[in-house]
C-alpha atoms as a PDB file:
ATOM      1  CA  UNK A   1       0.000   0.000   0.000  1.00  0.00           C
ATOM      2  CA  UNK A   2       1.292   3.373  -0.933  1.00  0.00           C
ATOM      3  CA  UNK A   3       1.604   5.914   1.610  1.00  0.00           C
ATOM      4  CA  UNK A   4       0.828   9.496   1.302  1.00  0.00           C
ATOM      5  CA  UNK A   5       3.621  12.452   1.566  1.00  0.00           C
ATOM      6  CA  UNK A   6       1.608  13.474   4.665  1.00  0.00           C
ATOM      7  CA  UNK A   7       2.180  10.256   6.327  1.00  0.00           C
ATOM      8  CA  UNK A   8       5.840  10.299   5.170  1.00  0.00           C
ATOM      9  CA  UNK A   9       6.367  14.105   6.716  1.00  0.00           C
ATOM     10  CA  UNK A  10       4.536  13.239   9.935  1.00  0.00           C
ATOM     11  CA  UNK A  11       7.386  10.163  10.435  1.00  0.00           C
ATOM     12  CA  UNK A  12       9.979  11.976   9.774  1.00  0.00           C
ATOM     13  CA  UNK A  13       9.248  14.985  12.259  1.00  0.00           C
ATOM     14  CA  UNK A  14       8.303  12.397  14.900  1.00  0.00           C
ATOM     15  CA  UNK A  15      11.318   9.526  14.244  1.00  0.00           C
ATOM     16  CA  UNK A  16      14.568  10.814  15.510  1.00  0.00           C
ATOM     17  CA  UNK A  17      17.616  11.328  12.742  1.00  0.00           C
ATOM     18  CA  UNK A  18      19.232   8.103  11.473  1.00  0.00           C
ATOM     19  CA  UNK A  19      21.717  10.516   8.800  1.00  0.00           C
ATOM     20  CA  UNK A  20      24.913  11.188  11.369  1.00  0.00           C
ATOM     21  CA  UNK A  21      27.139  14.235  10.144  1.00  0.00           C
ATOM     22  CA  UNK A  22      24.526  15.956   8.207  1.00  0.00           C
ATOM     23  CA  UNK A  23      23.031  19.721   7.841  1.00  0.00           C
ATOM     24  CA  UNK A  24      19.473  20.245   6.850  1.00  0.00           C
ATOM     25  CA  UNK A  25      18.560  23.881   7.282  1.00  0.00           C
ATOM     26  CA  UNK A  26      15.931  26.655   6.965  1.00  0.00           C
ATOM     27  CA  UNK A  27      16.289  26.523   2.499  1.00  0.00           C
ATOM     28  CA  UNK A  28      16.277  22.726   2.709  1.00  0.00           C
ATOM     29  CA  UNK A  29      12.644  21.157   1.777  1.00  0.00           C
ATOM     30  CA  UNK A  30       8.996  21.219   1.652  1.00  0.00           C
ATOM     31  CA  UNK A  31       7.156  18.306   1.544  1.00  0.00           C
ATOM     32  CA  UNK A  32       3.671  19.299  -0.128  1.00  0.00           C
ATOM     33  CA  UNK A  33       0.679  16.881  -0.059  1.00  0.00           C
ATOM     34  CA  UNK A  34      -2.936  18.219  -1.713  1.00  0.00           C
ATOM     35  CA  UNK A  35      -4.117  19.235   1.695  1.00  0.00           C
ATOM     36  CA  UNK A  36      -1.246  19.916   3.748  1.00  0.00           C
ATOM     37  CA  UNK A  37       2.136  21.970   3.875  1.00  0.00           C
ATOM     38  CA  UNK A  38       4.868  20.867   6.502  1.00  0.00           C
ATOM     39  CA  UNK A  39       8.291  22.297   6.536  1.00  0.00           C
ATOM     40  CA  UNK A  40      11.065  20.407   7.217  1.00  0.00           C
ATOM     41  CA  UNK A  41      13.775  22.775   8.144  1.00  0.00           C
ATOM     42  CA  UNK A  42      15.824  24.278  10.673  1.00  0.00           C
ATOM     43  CA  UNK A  43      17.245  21.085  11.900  1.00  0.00           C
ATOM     44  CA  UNK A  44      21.220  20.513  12.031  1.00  0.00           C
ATOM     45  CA  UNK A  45      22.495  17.808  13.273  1.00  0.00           C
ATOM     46  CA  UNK A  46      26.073  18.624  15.571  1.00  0.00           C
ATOM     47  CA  UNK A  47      28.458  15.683  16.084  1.00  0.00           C
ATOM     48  CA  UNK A  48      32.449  16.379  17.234  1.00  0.00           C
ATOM     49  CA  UNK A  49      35.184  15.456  15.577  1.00  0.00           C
ATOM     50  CA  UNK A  50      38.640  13.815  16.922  1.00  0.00           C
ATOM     51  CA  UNK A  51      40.156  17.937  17.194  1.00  0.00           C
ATOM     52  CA  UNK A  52      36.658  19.469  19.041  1.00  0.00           C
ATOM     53  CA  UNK A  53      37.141  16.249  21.792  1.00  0.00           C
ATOM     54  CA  UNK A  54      40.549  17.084  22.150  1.00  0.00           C
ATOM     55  CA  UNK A  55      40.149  20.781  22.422  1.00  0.00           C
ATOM     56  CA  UNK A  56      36.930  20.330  24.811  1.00  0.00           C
ATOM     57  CA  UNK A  57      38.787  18.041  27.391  1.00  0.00           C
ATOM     58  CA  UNK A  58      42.244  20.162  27.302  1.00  0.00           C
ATOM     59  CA  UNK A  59      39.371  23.067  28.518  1.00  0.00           C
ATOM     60  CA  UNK A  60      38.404  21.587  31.263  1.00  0.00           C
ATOM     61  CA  UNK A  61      40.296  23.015  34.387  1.00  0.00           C
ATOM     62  CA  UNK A  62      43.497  20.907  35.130  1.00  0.00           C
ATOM     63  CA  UNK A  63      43.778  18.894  32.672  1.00  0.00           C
ATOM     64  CA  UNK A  64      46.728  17.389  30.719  1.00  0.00           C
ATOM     65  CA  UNK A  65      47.401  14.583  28.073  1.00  0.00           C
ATOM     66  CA  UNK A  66      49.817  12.321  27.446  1.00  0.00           C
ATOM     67  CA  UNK A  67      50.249   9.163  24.766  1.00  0.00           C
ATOM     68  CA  UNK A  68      51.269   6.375  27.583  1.00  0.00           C
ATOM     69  CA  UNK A  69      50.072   3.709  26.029  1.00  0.00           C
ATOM     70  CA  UNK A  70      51.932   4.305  22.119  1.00  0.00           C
ATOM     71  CA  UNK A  71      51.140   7.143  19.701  1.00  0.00           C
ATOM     72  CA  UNK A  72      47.891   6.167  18.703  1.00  0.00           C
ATOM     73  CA  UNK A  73      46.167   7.108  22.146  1.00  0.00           C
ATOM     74  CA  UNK A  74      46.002  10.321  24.073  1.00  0.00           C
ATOM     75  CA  UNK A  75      45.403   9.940  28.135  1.00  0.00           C
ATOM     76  CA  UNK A  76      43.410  13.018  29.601  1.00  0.00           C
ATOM     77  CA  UNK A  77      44.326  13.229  33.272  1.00  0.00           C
ATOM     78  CA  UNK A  78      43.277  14.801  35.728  1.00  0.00           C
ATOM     79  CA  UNK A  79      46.183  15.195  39.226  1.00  0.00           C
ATOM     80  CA  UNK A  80      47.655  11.750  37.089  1.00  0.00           C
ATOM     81  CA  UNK A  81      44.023  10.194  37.391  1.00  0.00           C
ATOM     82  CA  UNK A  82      42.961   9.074  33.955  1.00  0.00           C
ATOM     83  CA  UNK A  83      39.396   9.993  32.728  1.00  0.00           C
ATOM     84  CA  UNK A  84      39.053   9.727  28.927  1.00  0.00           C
ATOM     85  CA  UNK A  85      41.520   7.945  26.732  1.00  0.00           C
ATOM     86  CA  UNK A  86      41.135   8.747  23.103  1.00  0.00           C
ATOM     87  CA  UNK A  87      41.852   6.600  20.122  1.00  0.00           C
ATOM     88  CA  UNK A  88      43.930   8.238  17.488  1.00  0.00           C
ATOM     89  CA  UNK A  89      43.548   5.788  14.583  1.00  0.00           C
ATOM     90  CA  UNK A  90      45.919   3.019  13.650  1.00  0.00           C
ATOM     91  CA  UNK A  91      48.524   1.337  15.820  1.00  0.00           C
ATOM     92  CA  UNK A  92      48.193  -1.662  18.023  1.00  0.00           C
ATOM     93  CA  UNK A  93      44.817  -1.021  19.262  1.00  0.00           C
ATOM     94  CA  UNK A  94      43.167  -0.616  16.112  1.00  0.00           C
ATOM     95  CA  UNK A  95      39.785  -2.197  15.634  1.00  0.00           C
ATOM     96  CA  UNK A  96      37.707  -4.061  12.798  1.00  0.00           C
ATOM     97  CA  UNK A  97      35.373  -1.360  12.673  1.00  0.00           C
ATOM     98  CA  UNK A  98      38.099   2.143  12.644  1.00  0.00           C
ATOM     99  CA  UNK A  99      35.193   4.373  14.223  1.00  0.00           C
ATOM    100  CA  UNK A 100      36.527   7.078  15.897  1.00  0.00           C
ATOM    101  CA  UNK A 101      36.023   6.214  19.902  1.00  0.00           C
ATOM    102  CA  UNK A 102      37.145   7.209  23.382  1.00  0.00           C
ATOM    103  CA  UNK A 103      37.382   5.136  26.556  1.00  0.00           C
ATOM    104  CA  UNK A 104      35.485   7.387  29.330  1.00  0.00           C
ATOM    105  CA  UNK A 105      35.408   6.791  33.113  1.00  0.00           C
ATOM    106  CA  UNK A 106      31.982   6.328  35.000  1.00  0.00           C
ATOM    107  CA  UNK A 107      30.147   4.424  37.569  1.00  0.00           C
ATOM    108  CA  UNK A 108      28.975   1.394  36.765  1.00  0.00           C
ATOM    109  CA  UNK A 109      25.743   2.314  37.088  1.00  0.00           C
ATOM    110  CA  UNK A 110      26.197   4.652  34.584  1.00  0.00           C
ATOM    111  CA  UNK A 111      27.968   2.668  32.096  1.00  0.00           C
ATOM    112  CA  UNK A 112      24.754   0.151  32.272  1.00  0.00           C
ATOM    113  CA  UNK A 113      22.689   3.032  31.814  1.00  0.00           C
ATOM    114  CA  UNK A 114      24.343   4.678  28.588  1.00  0.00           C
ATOM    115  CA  UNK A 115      24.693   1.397  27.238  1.00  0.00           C
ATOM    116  CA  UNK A 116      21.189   0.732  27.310  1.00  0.00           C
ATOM    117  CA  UNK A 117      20.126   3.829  25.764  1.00  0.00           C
ATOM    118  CA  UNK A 118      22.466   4.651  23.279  1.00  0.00           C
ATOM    119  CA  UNK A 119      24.335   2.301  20.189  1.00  0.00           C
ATOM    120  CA  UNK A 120      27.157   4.268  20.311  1.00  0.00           C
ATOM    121  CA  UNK A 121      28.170   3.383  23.943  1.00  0.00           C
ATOM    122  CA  UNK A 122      30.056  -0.169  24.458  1.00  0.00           C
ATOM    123  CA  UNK A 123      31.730  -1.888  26.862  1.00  0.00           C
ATOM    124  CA  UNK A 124      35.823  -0.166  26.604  1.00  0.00           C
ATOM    125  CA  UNK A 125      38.036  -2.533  24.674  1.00  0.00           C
ATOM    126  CA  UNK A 126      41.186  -2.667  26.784  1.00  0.00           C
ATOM    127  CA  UNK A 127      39.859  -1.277  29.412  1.00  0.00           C
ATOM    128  CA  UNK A 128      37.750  -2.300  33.127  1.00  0.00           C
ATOM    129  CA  UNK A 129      34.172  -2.623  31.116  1.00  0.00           C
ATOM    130  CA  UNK A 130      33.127  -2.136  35.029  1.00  0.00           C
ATOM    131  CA  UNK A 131      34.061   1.126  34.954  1.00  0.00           C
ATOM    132  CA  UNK A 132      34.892   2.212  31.217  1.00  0.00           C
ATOM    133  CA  UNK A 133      32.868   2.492  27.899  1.00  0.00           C
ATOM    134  CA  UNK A 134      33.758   3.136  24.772  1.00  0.00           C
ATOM    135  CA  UNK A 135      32.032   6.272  23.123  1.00  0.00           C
ATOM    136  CA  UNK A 136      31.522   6.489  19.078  1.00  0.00           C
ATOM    137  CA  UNK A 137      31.386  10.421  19.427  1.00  0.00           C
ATOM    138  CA  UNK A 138      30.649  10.593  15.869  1.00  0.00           C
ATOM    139  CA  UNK A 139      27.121   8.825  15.789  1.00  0.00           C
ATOM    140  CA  UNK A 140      26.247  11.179  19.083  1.00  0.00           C
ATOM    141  CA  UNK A 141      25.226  15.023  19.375  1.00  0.00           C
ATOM    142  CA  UNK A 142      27.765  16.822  20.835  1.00  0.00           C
ATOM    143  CA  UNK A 143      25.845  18.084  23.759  1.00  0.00           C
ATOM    144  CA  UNK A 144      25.761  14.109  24.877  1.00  0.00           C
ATOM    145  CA  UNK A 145      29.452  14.396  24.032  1.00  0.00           C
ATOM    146  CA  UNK A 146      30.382  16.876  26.106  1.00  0.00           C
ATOM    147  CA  UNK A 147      27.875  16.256  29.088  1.00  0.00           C
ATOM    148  CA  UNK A 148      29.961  12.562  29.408  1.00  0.00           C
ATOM    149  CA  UNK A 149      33.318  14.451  29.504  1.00  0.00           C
ATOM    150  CA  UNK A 150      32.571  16.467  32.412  1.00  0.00           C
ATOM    151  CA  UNK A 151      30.821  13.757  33.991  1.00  0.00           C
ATOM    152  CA  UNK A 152      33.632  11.690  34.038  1.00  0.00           C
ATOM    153  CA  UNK A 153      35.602  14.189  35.023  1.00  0.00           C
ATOM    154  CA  UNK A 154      33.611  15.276  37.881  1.00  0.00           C
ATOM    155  CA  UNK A 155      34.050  11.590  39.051  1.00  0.00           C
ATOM    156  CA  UNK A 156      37.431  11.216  39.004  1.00  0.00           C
ATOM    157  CA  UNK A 157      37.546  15.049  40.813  1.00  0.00           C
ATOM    158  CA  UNK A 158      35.503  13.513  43.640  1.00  0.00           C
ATOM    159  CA  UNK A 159      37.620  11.173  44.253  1.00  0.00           C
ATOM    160  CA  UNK A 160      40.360  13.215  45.063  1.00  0.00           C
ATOM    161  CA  UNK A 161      41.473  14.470  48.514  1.00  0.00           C
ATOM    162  CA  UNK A 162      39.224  17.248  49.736  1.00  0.00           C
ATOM    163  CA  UNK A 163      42.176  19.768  49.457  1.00  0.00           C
ATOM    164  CA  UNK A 164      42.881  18.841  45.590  1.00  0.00           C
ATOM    165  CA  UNK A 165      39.525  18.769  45.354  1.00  0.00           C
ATOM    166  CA  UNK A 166      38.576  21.872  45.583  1.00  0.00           C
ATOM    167  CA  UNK A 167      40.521  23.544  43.171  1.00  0.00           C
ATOM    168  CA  UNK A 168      38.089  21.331  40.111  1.00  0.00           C
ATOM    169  CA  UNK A 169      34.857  21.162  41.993  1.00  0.00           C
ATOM    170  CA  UNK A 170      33.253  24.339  43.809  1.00  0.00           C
END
């Protein structure tokens, strides 16, 4: 059975986006049916790249990076307590799949939580799966993104003594 453009429109508006990386805006398209007018436009879709990760994290107060593990991974640390590890590309931890990734610190809790909800979260290769997942920042807004970061930071902050403390968390 066919189905009509305003049936098309209305799944579209209500379905969330399956394009990653993609910009629709205001000039982008009208869907017309005989009776009915919708708009589709405004919408832009905001992932991070391997750069905007880096640049967030190195923002966050305290931080520093370093490649312990080989050149294709960068540590982000906070007082020498590792929080996200990001994958480079290449080297001896590459993967089938080459998506770009990050390890990221959280409760367990958490981690059960996000990898529930969300595709792009698995358990961290390499890594505790306890404590870490991996994040495919690319397939995620990068509101999500960034809201993760400070999370994990925030958790490793809290755990440090109440005089270091204070210097990250108010």
């Amino acid at each position: 059975m066919a189905r009509s453009l305003t049936d098309v429109a209305a799944e579209l508006l209500s379905s969330p986006p399956r394009i990653r990386n993609c910009e629709i805006t205001s000039s982008a398209r009208n869907v017309f049916d005989s009776t009915l007018q919708i708009n589709i436009c405004d919408y832009k879709e905001r992932t991070m790249n391997i750069e905007q990760v880096r640049e967030y994290t190195l923002s966050l107060p305290g931080v520093t990076e370093d490649q312990p593990f080989g050149d294709d991974i960068i540590t982000f640390r906070l007082e020498g307590k590792i929080f996200v590890c990001l994958w480079i590309g290449g080297g001896k931890y590459d993967m089938k799949d080459s998506e770009p990734r990050f390890a990221l610190k959280l409760s367990p809790e958490r981690n059960e939580e996000l990898r529930t909800q969300f595709s792009a979260v698995a358990p961290a290769y390499h890594w505790n799966k306890k404590h870490w997942s991996d994040v495919y920042y690319e397939q995620l807004e990068d509101s999500l993104v960034k809201e993760w970061i400070r999370e994990s930071y925030h958790l490793v902050a809290s755990k440090l003594p109440k005089i270091v403390r204070q210097k990250y968390i108010s």
